[in-house]
N, C-alpha and C. Protein backbone atom coordinates (compact mmCIF):
# COMPACT_ATOMS: atom_id res chain seq x y z
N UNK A 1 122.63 96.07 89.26
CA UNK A 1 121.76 97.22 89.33
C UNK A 1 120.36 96.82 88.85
N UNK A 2 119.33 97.47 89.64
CA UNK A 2 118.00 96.96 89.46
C UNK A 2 117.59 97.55 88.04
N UNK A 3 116.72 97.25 87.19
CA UNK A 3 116.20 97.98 85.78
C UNK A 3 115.52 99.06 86.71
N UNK A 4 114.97 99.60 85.49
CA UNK A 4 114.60 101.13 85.99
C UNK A 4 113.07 100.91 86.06
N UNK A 5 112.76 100.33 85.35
CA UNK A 5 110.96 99.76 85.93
C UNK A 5 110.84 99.02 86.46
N UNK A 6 111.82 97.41 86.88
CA UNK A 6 111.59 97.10 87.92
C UNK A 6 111.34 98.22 89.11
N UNK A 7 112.76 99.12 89.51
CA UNK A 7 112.76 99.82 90.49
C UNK A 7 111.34 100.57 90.50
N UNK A 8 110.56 101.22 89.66
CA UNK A 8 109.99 101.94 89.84
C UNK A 8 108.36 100.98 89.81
N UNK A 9 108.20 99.68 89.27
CA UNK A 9 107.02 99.13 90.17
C UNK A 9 107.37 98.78 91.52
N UNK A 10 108.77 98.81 92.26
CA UNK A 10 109.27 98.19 93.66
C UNK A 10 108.28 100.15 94.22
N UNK A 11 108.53 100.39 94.05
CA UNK A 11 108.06 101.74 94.38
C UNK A 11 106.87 102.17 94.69
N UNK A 12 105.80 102.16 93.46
CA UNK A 12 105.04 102.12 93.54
C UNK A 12 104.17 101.01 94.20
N UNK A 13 104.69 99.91 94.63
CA UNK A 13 103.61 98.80 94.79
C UNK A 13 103.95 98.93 96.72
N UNK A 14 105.03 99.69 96.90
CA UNK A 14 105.22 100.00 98.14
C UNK A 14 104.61 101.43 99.04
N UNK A 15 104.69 102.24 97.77
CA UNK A 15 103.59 103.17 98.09
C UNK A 15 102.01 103.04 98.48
N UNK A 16 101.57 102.16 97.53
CA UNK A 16 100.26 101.47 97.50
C UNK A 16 99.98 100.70 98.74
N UNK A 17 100.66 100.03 99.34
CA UNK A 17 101.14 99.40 100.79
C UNK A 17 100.83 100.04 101.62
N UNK A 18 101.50 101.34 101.64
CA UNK A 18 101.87 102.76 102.31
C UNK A 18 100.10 103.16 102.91
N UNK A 19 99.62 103.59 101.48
CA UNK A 19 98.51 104.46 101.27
C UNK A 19 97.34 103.16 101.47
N UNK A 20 97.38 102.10 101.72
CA UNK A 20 96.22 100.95 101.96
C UNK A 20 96.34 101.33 103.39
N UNK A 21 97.56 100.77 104.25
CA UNK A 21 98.16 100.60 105.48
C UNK A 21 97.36 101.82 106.25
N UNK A 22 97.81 103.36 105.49
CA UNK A 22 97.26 104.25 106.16
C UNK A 22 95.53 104.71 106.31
N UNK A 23 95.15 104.21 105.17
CA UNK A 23 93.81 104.29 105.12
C UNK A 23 92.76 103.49 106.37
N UNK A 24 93.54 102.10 106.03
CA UNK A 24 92.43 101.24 106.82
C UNK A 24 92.72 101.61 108.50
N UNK A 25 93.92 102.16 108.93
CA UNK A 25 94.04 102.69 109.94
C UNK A 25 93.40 103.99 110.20
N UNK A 26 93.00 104.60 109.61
CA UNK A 26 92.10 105.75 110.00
C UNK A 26 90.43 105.05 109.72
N UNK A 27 89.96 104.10 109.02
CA UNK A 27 88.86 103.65 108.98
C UNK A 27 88.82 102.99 110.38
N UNK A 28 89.68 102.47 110.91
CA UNK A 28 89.27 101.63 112.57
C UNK A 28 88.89 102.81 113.04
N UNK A 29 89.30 103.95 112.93
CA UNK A 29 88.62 104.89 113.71
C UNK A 29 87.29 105.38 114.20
N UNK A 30 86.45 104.91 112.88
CA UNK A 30 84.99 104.93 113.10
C UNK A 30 84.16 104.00 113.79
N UNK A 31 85.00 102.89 114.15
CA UNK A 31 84.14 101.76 114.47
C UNK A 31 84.89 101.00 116.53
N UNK A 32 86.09 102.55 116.82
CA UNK A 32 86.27 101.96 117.67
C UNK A 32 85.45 101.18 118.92
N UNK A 33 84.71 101.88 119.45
CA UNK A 33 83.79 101.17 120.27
C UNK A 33 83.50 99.65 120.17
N UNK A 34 83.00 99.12 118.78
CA UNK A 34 82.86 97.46 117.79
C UNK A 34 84.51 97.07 118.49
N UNK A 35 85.30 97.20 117.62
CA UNK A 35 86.63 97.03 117.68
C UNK A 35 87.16 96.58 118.64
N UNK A 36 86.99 97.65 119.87
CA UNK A 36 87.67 97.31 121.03
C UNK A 36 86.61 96.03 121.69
N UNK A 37 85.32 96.37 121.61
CA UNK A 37 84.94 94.90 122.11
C UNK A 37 85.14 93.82 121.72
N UNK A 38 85.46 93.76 120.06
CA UNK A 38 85.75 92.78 119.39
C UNK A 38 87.30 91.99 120.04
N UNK A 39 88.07 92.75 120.43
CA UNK A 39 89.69 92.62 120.79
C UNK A 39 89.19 92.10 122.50
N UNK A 40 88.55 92.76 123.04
CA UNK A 40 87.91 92.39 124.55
C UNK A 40 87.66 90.79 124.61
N UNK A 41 86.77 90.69 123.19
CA UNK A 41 86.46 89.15 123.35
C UNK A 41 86.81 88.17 123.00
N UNK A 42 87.92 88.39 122.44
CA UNK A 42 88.83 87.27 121.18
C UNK A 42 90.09 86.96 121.56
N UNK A 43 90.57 88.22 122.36
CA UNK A 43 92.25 88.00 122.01
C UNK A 43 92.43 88.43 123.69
N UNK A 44 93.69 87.59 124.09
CA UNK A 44 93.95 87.94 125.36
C UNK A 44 95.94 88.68 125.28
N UNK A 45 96.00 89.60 125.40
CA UNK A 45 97.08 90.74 125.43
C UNK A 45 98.03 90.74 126.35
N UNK A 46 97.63 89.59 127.73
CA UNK A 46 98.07 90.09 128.69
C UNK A 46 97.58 91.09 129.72
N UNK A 47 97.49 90.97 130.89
CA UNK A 47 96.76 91.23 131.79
C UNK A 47 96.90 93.08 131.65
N UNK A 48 98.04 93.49 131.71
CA UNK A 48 98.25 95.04 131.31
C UNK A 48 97.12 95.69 130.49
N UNK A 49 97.29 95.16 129.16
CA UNK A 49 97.22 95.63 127.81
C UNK A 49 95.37 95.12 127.80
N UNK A 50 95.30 94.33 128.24
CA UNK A 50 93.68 93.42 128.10
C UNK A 50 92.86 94.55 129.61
N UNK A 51 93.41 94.99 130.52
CA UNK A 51 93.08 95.66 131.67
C UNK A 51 92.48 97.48 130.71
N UNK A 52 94.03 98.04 130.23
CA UNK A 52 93.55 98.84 129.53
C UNK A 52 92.36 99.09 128.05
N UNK A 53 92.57 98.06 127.78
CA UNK A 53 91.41 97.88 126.76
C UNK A 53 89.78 97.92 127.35
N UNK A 54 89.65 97.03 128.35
CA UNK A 54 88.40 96.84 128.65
C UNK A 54 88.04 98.24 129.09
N UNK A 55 88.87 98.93 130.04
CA UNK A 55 88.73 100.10 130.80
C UNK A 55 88.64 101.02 129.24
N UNK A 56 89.31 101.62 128.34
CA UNK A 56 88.94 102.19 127.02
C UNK A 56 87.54 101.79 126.71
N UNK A 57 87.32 100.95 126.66
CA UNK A 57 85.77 100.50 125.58
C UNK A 57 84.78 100.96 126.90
N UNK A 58 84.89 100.66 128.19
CA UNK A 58 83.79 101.21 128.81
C UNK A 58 83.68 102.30 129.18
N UNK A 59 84.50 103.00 129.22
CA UNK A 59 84.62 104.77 128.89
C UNK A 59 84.08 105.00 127.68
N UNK A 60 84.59 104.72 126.69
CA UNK A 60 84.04 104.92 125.75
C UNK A 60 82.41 104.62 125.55
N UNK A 61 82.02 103.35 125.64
CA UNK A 61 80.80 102.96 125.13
C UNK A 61 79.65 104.08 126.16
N UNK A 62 80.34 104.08 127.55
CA UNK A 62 79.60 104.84 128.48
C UNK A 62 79.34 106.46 127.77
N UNK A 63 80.18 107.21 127.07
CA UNK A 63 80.44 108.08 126.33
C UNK A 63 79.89 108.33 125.67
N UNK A 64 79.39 107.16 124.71
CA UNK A 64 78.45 107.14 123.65
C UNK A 64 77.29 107.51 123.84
N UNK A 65 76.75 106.79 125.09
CA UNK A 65 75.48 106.91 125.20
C UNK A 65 74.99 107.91 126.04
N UNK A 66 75.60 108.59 126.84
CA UNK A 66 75.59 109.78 127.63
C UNK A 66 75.85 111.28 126.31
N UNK A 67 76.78 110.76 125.86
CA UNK A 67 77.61 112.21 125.05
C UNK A 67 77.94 111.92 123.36
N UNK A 68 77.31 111.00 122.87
CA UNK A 68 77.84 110.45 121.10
C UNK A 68 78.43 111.55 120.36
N UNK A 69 78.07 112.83 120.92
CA UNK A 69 79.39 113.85 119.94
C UNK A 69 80.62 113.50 120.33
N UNK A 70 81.14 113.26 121.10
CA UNK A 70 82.23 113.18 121.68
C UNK A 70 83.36 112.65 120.55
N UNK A 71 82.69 111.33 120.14
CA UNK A 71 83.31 110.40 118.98
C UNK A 71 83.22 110.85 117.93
N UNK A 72 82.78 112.17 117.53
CA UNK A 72 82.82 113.01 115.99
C UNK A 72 84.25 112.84 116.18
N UNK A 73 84.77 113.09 116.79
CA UNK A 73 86.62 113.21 116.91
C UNK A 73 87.02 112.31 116.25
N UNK A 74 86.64 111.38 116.56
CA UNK A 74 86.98 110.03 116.19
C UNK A 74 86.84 109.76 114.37
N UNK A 75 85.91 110.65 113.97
CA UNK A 75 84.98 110.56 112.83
C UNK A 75 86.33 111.54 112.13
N UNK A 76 86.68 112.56 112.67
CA UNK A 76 87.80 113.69 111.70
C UNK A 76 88.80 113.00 111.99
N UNK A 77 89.33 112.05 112.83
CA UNK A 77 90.36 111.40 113.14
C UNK A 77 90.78 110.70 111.66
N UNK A 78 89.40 109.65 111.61
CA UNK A 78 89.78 108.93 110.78
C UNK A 78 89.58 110.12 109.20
N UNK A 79 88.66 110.47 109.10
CA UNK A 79 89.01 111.63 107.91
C UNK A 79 90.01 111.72 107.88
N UNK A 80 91.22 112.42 108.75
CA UNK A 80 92.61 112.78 108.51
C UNK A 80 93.29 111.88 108.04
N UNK A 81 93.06 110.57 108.33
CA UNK A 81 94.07 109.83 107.93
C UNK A 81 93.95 109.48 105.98
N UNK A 82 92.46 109.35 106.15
CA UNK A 82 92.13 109.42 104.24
C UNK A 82 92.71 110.31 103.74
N UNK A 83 92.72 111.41 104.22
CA UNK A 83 92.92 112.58 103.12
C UNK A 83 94.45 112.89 103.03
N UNK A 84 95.34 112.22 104.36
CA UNK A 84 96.79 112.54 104.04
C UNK A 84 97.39 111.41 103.54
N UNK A 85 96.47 110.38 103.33
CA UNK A 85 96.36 109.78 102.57
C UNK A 85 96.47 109.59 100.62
N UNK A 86 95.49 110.51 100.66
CA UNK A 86 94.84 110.87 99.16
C UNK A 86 96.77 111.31 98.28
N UNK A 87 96.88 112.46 99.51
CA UNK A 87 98.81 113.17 99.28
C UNK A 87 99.47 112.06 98.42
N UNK A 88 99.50 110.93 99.13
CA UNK A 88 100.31 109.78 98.95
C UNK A 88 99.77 109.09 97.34
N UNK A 89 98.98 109.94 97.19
CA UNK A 89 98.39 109.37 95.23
C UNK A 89 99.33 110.03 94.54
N UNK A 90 99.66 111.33 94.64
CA UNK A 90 100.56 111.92 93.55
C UNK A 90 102.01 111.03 93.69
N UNK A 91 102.97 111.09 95.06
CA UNK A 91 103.68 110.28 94.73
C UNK A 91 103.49 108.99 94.19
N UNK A 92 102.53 107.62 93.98
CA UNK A 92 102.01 107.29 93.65
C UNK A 92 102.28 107.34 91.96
N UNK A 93 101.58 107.99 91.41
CA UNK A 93 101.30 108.44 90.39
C UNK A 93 102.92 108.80 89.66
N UNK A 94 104.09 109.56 90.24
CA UNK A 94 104.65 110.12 90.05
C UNK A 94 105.94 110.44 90.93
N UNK A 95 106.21 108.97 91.53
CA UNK A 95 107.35 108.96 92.87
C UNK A 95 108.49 110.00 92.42
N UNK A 96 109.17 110.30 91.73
CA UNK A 96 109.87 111.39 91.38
C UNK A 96 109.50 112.52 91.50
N UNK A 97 108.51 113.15 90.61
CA UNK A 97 108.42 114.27 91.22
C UNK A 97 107.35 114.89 92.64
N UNK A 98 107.36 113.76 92.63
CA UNK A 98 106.21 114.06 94.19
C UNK A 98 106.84 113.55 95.44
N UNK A 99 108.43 113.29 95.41
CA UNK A 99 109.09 113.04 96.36
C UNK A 99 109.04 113.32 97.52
N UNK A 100 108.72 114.53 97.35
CA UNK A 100 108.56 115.17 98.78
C UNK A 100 107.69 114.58 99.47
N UNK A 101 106.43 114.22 98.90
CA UNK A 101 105.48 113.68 99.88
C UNK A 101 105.99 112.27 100.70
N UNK A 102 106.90 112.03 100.48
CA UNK A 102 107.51 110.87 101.26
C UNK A 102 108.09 111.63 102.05
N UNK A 103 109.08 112.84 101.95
CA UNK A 103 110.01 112.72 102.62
C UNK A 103 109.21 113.64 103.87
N UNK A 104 108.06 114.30 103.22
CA UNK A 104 107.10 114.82 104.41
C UNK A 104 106.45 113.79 105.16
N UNK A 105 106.20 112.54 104.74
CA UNK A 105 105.94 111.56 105.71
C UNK A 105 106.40 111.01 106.29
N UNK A 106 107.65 110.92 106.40
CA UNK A 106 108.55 110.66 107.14
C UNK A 106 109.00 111.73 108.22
N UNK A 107 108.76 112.92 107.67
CA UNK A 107 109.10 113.88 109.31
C UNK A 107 107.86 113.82 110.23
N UNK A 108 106.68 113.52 109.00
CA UNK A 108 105.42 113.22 110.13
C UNK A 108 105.54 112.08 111.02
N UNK A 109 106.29 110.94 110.58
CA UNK A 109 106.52 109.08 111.35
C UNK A 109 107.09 110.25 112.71
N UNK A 110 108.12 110.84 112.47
CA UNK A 110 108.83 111.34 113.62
C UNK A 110 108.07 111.72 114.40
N UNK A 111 107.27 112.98 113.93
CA UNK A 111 106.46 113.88 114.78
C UNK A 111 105.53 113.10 115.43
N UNK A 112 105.19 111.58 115.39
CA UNK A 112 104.73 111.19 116.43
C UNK A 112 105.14 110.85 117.81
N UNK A 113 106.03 111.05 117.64
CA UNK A 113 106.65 110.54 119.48
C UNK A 113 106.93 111.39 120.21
N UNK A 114 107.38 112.79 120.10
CA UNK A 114 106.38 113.94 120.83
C UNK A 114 105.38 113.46 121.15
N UNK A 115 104.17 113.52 120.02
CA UNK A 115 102.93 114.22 120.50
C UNK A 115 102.46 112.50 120.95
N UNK A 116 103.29 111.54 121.11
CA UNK A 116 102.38 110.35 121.91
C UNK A 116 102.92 110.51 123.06
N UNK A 117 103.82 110.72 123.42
CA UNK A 117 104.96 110.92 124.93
C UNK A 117 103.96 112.36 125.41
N UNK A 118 104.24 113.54 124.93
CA UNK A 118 103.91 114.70 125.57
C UNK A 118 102.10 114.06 126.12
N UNK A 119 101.54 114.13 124.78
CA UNK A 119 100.09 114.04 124.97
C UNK A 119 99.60 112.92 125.65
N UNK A 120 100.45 111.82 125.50
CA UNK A 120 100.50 110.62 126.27
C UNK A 120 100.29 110.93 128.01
N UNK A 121 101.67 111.53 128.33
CA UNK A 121 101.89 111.79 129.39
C UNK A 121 100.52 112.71 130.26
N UNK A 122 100.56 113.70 129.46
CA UNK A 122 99.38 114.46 130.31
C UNK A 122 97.64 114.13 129.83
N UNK A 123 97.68 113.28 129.01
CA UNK A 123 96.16 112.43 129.11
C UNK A 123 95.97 111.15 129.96
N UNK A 124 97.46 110.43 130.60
CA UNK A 124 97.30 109.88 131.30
C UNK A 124 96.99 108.17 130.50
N UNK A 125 97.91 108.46 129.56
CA UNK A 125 97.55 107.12 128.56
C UNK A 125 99.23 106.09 129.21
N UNK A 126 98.87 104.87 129.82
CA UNK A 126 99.96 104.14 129.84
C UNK A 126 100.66 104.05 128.90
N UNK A 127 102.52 104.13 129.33
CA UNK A 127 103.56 104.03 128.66
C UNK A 127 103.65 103.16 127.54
N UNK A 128 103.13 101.98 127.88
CA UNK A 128 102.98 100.92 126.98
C UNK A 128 102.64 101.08 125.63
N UNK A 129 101.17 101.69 126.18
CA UNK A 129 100.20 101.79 125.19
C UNK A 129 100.89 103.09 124.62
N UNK A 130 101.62 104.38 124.42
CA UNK A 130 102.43 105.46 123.88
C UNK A 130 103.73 104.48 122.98
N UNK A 131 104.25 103.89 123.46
CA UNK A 131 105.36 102.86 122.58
C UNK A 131 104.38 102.30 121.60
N UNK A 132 103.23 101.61 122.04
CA UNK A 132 102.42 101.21 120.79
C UNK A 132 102.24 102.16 119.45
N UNK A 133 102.09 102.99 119.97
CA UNK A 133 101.35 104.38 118.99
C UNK A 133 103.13 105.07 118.18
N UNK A 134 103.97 104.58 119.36
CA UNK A 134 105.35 105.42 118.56
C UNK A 134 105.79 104.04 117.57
N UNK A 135 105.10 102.72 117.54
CA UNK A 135 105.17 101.43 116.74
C UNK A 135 104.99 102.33 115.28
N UNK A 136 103.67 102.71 114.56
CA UNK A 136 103.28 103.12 113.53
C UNK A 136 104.43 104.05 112.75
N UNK A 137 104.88 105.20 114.08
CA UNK A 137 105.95 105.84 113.22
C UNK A 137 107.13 105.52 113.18
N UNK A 138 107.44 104.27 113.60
CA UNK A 138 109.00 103.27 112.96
C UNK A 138 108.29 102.91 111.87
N UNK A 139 107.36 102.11 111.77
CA UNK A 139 107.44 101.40 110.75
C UNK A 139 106.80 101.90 109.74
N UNK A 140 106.32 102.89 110.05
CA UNK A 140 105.82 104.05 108.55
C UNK A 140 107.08 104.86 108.00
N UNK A 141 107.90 105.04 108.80
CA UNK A 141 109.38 105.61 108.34
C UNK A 141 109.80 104.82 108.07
N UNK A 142 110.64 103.70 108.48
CA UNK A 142 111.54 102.71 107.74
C UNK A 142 110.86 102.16 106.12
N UNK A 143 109.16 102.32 106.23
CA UNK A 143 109.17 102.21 104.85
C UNK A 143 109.15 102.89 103.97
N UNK A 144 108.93 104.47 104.59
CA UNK A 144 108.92 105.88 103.92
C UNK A 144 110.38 105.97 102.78
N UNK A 145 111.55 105.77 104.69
CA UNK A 145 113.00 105.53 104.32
C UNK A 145 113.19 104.59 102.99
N UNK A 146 113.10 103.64 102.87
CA UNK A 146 112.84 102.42 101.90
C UNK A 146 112.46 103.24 100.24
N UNK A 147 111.19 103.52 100.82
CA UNK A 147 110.62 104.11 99.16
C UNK A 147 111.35 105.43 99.11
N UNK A 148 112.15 106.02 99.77
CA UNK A 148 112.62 107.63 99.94
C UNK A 148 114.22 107.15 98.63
N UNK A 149 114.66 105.86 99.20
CA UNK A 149 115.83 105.52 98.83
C UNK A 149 115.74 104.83 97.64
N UNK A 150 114.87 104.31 97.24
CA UNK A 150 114.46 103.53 95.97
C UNK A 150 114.19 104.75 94.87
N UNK A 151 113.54 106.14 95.26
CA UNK A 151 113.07 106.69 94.54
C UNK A 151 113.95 107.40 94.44
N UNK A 152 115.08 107.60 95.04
CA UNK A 152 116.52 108.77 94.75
C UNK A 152 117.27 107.46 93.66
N UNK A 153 117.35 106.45 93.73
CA UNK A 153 118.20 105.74 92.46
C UNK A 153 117.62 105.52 91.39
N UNK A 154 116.35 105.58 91.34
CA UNK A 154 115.33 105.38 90.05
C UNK A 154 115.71 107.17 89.42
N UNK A 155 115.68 107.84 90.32
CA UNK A 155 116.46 109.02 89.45
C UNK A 155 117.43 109.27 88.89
N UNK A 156 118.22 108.83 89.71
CA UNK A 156 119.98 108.74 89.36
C UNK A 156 119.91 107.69 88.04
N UNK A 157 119.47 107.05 88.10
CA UNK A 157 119.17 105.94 87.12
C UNK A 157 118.56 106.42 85.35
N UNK A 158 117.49 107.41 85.81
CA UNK A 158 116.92 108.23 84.63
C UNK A 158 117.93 109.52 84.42
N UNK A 159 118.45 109.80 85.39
CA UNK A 159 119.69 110.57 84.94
C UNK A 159 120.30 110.78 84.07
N UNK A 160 121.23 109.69 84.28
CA UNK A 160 122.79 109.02 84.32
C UNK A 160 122.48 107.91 83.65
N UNK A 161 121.62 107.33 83.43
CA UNK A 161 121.35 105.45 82.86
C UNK A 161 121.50 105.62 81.33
């Protein structure tokens, strides 16, 4: 059986993971336009994936310069991700009693594959690229799952120990 502070820095240092992981993913948000050219010119994806990219960035960049509100979206996009973010400090702070905020992030990992399939489908975003986006909510759940399960025995542990 793990000690009870081991378990509970395994926790926290996975939360911290969690809440980095999610942050810097809502910061790409501000700079997609850079980004995607950056990926345009560096990395080759495969003819699919490298086809849709280029076609994204020149919509986009075309966007910019015709319409630059457009990408405020982009701007609350990434806001959202900081601030449901920020959530992830109390567990953090307090994986026990702020449990929930895991186990609410984890119904959120779910709630993405609806809204990438549905919204996918009728924005006309390739399949591919929707499996990409349903990527984040496996692996934001399996680690949700992870810290969800670490933080139910660190209880049982302060329990019962």
């Amino acid at each position: 059986m793990t000690n009870p502070l081991s378990l509970l820095i395994q926790i926290k240092n996975l939360i911290l993971f969690f809440i980095i992981s999610l942050a810097l993913s809502g910061i790409t948000a501000f700079f997609v336009e850079t980004e995607l050219r950056f990926l345009i010119d560096n990395f080759n994806f495969g003819h699919l994936i490298n086809n849709w990219l280029y076609h994204v960035h020149n919509v986009l960049a075309d966007l910019n310069k015709k319409q630059p509100f457009i990408s405020y979206g982009y701007d609350w996009l990434a806001f959202g991700h900081l601030i449901i973010a920020l959530f992830f400090v109390g567990a953090l702070k307090k994986p026990i009693e702020n449990n929930w905020v895991i186990r609410y992030g984890m119904i959120a990992c779910v709630a993405i594959f609806p809204v990438a399939f549905i919204a996918g489908y009728f924005r006309s975003i390739p399949i591919l690229w929707q499996i990409i986006d349903c990527s984040f909510g496996i692996f934001g759940f399996i680690l949700l799952f992870i810290i969800n399960k670490k933080t139910v025995q660190l209880k049982k542990q302060i329990q019962y120990g």
